[in-house]
N, C-alpha and C. Protein backbone atom coordinates (compact mmCIF):
# COMPACT_ATOMS: atom_id res chain seq x y z
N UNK A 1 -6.62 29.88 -1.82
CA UNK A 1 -6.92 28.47 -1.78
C UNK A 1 -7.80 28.20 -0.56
N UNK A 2 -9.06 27.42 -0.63
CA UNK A 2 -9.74 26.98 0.19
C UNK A 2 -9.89 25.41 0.23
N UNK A 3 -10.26 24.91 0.98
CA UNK A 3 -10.71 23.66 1.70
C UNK A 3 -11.78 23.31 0.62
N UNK A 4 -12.05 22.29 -0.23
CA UNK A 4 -12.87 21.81 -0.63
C UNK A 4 -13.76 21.01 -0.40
N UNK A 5 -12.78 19.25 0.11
CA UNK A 5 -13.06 17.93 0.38
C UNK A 5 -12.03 17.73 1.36
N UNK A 6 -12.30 17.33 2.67
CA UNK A 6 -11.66 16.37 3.60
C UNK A 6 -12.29 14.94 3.33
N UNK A 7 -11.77 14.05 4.02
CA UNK A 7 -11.80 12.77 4.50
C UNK A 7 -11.63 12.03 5.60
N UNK A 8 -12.34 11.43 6.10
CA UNK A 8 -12.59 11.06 7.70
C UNK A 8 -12.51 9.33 6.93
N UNK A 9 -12.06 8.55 7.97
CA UNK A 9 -11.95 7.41 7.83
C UNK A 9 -12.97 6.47 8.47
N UNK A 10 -13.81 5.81 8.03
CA UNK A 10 -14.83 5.00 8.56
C UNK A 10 -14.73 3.01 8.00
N UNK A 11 -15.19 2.78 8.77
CA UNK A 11 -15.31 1.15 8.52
C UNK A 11 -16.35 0.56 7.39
N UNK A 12 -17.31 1.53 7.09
CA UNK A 12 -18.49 1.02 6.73
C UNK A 12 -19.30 2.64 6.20
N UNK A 13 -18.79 2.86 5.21
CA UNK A 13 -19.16 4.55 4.56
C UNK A 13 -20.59 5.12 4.32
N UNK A 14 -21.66 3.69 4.42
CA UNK A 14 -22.79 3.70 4.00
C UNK A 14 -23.57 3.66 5.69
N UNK A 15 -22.93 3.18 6.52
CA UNK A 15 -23.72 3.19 7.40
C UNK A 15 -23.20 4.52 8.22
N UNK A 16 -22.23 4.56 8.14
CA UNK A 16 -21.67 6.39 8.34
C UNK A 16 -22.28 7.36 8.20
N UNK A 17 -22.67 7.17 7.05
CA UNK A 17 -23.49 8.30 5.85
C UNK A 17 -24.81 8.37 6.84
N UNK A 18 -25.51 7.42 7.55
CA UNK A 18 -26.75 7.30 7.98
C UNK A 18 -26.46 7.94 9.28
N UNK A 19 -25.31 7.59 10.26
CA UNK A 19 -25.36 8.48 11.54
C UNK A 19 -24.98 9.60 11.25
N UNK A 20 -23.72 9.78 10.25
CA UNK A 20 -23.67 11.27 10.06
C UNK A 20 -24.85 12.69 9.72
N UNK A 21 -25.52 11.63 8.89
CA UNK A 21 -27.02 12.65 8.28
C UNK A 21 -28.09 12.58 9.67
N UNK A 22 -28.29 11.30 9.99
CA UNK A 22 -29.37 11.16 11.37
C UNK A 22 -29.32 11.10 12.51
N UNK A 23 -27.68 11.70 12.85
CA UNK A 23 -27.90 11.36 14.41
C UNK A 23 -26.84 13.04 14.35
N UNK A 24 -26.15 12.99 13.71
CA UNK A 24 -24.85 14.40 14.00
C UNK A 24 -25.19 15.52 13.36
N UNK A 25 -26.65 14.93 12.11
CA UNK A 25 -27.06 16.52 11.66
C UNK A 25 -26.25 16.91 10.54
N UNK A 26 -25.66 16.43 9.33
CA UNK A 26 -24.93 16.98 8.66
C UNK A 26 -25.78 16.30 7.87
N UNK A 27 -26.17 16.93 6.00
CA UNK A 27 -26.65 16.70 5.19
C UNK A 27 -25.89 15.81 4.26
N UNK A 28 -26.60 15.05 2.65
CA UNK A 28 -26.37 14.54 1.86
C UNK A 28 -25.79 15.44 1.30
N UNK A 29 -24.82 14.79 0.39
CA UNK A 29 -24.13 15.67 -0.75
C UNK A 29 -23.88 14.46 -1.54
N UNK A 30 -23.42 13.62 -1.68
CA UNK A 30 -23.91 12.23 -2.70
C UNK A 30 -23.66 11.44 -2.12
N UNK A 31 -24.61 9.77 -2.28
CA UNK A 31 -24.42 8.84 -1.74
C UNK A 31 -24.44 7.70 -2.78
N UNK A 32 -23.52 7.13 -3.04
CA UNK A 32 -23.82 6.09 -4.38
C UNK A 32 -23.32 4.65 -3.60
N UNK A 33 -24.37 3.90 -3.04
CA UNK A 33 -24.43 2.71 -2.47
C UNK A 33 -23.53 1.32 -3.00
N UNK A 34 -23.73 1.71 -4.13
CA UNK A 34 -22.81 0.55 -5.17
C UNK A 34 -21.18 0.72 -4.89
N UNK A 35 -21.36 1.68 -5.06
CA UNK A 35 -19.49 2.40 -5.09
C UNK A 35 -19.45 2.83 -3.89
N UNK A 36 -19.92 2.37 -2.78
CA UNK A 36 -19.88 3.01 -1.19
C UNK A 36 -19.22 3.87 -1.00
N UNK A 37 -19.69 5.21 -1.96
CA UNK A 37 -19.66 6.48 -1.76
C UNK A 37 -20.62 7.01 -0.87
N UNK A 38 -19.98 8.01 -0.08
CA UNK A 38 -20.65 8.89 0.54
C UNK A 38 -19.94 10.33 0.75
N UNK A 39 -20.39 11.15 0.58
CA UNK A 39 -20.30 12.76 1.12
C UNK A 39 -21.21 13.67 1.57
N UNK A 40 -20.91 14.39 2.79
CA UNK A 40 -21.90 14.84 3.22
C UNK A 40 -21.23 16.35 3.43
N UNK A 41 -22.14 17.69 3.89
CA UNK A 41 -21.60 18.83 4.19
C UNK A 41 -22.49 19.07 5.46
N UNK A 42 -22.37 20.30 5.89
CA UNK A 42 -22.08 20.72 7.05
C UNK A 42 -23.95 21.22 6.96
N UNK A 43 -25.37 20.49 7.52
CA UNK A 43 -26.36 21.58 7.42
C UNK A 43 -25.84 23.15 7.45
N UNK A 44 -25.48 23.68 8.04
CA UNK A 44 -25.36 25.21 8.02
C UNK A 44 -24.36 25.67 7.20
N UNK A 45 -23.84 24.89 6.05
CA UNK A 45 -23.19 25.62 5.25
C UNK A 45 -23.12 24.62 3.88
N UNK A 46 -24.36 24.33 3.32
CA UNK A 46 -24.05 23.20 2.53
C UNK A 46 -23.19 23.53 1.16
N UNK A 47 -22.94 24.77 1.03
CA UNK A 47 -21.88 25.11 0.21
C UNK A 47 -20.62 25.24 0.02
N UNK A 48 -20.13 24.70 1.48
CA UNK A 48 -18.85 24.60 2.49
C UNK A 48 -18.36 23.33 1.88
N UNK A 49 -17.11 23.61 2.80
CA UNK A 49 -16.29 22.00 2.42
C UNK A 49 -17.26 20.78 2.96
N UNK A 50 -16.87 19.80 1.72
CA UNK A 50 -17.64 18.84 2.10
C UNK A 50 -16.65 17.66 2.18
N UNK A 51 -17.36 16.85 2.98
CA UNK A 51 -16.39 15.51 4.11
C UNK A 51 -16.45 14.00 3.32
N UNK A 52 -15.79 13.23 2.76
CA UNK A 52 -15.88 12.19 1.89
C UNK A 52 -15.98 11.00 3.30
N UNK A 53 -16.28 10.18 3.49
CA UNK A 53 -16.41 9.05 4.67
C UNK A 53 -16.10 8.02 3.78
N UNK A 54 -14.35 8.24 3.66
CA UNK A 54 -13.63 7.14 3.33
C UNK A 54 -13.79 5.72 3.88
N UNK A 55 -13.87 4.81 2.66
CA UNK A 55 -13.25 3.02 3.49
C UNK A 55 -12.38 3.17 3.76
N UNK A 56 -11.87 2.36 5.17
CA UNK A 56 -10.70 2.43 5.43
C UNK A 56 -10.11 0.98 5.90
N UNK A 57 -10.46 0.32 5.20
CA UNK A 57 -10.88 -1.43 5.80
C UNK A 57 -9.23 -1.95 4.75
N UNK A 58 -9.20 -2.35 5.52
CA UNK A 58 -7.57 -3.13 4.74
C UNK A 58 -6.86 -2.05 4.04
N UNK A 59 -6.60 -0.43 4.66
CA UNK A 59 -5.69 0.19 3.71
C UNK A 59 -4.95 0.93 5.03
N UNK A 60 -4.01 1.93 4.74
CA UNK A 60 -3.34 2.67 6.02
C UNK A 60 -3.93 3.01 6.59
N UNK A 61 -5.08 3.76 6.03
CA UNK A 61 -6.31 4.88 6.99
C UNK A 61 -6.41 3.62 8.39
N UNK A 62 -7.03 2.21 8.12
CA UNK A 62 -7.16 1.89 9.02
C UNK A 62 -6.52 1.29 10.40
N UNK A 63 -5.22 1.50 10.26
CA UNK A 63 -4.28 1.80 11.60
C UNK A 63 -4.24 2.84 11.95
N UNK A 64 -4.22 3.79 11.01
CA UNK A 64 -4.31 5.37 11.47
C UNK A 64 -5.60 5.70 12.58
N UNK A 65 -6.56 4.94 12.25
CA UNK A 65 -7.77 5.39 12.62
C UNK A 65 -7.48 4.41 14.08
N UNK A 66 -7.70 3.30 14.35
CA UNK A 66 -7.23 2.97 14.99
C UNK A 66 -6.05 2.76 16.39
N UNK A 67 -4.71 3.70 15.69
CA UNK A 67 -4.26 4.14 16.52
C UNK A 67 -4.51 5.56 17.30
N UNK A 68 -5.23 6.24 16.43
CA UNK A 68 -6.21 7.26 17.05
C UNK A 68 -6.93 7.16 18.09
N UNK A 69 -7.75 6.35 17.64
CA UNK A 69 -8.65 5.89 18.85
C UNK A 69 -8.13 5.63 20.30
N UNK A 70 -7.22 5.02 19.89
CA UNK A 70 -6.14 3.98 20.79
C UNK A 70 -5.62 5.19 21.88
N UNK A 71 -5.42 6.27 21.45
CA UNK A 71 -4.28 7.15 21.62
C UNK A 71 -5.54 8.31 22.41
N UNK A 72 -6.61 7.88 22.26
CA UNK A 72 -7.15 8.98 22.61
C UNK A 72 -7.61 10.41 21.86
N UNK A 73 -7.37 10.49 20.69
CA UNK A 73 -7.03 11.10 19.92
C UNK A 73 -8.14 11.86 18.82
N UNK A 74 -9.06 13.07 18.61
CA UNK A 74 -9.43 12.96 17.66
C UNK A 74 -9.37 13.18 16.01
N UNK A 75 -9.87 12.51 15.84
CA UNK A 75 -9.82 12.76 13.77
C UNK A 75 -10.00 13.80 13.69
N UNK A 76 -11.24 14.34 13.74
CA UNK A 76 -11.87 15.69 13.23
C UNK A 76 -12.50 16.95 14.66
N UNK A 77 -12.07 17.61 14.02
CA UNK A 77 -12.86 18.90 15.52
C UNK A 77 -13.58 19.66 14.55
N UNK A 78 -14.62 19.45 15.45
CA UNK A 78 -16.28 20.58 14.63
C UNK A 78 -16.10 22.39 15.70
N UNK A 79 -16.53 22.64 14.58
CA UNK A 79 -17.18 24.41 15.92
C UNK A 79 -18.40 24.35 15.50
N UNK A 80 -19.10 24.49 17.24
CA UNK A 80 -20.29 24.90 17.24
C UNK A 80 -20.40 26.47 18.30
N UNK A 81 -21.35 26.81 18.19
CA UNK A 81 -22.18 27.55 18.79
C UNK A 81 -22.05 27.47 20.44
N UNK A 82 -22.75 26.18 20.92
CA UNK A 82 -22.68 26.32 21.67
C UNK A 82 -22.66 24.36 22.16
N UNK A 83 -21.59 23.86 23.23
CA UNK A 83 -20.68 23.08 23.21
C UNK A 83 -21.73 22.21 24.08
N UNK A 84 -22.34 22.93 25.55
CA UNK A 84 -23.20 21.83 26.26
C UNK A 84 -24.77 21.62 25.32
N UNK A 85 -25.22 22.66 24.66
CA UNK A 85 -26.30 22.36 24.30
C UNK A 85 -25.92 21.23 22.96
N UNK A 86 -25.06 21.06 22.34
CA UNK A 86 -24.70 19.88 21.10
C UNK A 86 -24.27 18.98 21.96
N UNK A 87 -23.99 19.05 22.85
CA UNK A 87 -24.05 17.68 23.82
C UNK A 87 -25.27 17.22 23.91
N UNK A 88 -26.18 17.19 24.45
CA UNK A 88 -27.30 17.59 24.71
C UNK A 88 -27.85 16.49 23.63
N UNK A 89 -28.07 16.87 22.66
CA UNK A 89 -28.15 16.82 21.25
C UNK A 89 -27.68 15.05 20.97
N UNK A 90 -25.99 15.17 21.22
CA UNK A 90 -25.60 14.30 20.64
C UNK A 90 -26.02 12.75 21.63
N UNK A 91 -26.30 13.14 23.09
CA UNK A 91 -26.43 12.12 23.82
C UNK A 91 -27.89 11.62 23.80
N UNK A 92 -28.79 12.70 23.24
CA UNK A 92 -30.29 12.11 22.91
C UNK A 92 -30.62 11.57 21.85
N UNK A 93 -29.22 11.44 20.98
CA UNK A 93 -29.36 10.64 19.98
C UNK A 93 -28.34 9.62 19.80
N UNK A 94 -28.26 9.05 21.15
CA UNK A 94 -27.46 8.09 21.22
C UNK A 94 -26.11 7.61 21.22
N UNK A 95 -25.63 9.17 20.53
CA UNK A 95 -24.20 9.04 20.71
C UNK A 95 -23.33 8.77 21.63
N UNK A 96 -22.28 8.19 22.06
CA UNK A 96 -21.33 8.10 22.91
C UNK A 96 -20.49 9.45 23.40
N UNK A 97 -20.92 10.04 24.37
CA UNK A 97 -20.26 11.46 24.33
C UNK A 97 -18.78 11.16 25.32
N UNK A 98 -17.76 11.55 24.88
CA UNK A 98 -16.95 11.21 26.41
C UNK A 98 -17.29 12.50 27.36
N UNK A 99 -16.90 12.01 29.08
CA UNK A 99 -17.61 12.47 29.87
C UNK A 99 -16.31 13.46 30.15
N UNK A 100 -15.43 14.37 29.94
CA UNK A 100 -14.82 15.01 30.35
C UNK A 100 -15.00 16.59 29.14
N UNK A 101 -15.70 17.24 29.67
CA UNK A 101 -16.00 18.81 28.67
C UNK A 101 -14.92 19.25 29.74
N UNK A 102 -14.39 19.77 28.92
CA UNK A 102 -13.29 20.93 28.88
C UNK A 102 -13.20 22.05 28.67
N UNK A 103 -12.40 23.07 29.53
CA UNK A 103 -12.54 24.56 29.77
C UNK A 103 -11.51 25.26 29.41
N UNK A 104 -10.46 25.25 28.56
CA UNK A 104 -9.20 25.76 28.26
C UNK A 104 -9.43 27.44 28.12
N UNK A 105 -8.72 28.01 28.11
CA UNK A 105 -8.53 29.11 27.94
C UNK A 105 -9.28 29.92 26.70
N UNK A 106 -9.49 29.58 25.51
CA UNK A 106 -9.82 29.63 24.40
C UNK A 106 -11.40 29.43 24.61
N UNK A 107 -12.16 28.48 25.26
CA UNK A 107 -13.65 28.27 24.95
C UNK A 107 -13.95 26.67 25.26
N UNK A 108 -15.16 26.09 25.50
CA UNK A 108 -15.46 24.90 25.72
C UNK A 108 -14.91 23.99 24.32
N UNK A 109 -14.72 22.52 24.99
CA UNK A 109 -14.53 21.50 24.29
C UNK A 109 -14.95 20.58 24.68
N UNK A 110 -15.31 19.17 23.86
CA UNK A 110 -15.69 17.91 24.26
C UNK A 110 -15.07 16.61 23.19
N UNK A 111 -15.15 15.76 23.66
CA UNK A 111 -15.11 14.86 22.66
C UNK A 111 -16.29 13.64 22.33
N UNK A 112 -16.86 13.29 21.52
CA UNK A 112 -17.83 11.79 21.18
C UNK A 112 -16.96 10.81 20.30
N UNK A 113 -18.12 10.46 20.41
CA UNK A 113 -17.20 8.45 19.29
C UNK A 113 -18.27 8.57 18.36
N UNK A 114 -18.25 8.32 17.15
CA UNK A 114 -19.23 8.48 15.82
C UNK A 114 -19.67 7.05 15.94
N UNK A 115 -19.31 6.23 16.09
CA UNK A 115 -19.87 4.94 16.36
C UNK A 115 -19.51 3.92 14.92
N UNK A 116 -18.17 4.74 14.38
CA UNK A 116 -17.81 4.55 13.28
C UNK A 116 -16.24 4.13 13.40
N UNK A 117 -15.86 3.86 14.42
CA UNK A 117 -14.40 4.10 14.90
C UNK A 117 -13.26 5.32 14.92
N UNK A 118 -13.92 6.18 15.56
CA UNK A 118 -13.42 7.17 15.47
C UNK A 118 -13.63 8.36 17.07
N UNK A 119 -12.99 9.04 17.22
CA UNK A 119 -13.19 10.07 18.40
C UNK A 119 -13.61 11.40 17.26
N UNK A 120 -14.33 12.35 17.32
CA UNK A 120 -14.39 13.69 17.03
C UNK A 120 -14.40 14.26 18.26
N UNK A 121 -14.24 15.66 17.92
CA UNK A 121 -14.41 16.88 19.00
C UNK A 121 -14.97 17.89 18.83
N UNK A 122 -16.00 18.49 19.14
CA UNK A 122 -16.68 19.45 18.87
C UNK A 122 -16.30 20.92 19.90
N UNK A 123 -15.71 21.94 19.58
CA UNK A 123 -15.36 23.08 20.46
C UNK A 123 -16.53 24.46 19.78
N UNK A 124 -16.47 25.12 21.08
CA UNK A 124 -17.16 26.58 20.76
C UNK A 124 -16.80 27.10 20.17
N UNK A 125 -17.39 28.06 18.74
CA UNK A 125 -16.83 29.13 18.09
C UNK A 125 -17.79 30.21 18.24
N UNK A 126 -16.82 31.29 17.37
CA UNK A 126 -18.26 32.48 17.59
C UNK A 126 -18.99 32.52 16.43
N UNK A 127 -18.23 31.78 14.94
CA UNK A 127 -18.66 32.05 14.35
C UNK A 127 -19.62 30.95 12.98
């Protein structure tokens, strides 16, 4: 069994869809405007699991998401390559990066704000 479809919780799925594809680098996989659908996958693996950018506007997701935030907390953790240069990246495109990168034992970490209500975290992998 593998990972197919996750779901990330957003306020507004269509305008999601636009920072996710133009500012974080992850591709289309369908966008149906009417039915404020959106899914996107990973550029470097568009055959990979792909991420649905749920509404989350008047349902549980959105306390969840919320108390997330609240809490410090992120939704989703990405692996990249390499942790200061996607910083880099994410702050020249406007993103909100938080200012504490982290050195744990395991490999670099960071966290940003999608600008969607949400914290992600992006850590080093090798692979």
């Amino acid at each position: 069994m593998k990972l197919s479809l996750v779901s990330i919780p957003v306020q507004d799925p269509i305008k999601a869809h636009e920072i996710y594809t133009s500012k974080l680098g992850f591709v289309s996989k369908e966008l149906d405007v009417d039915a404020k659908l959106a899914i996107i996958v990973s550029a470097e693996d568009s055959a990979g699991t792909a991420m649905l950018l749920e509404p989350c506007q008047g349902s549980f997701a959105e306390s969840y998401q919320k108390s997330a935030f609240e809490a410090n907390l992120p939704i989703m953790v990405f692996g990249v390559k390499d942790v200061e240069a996607e910083l880099d990246k994410l702050k020249a495109a406007g993103i909100k990066v938080r200012p504490e990168l982290n050195k744990p034992e395991w490999g670099l970490m960071n966290m940003f704000e999608d600008g969607c209500g949400n914290i992600l975290m992006i850590e080093e992998t090798s692979g």
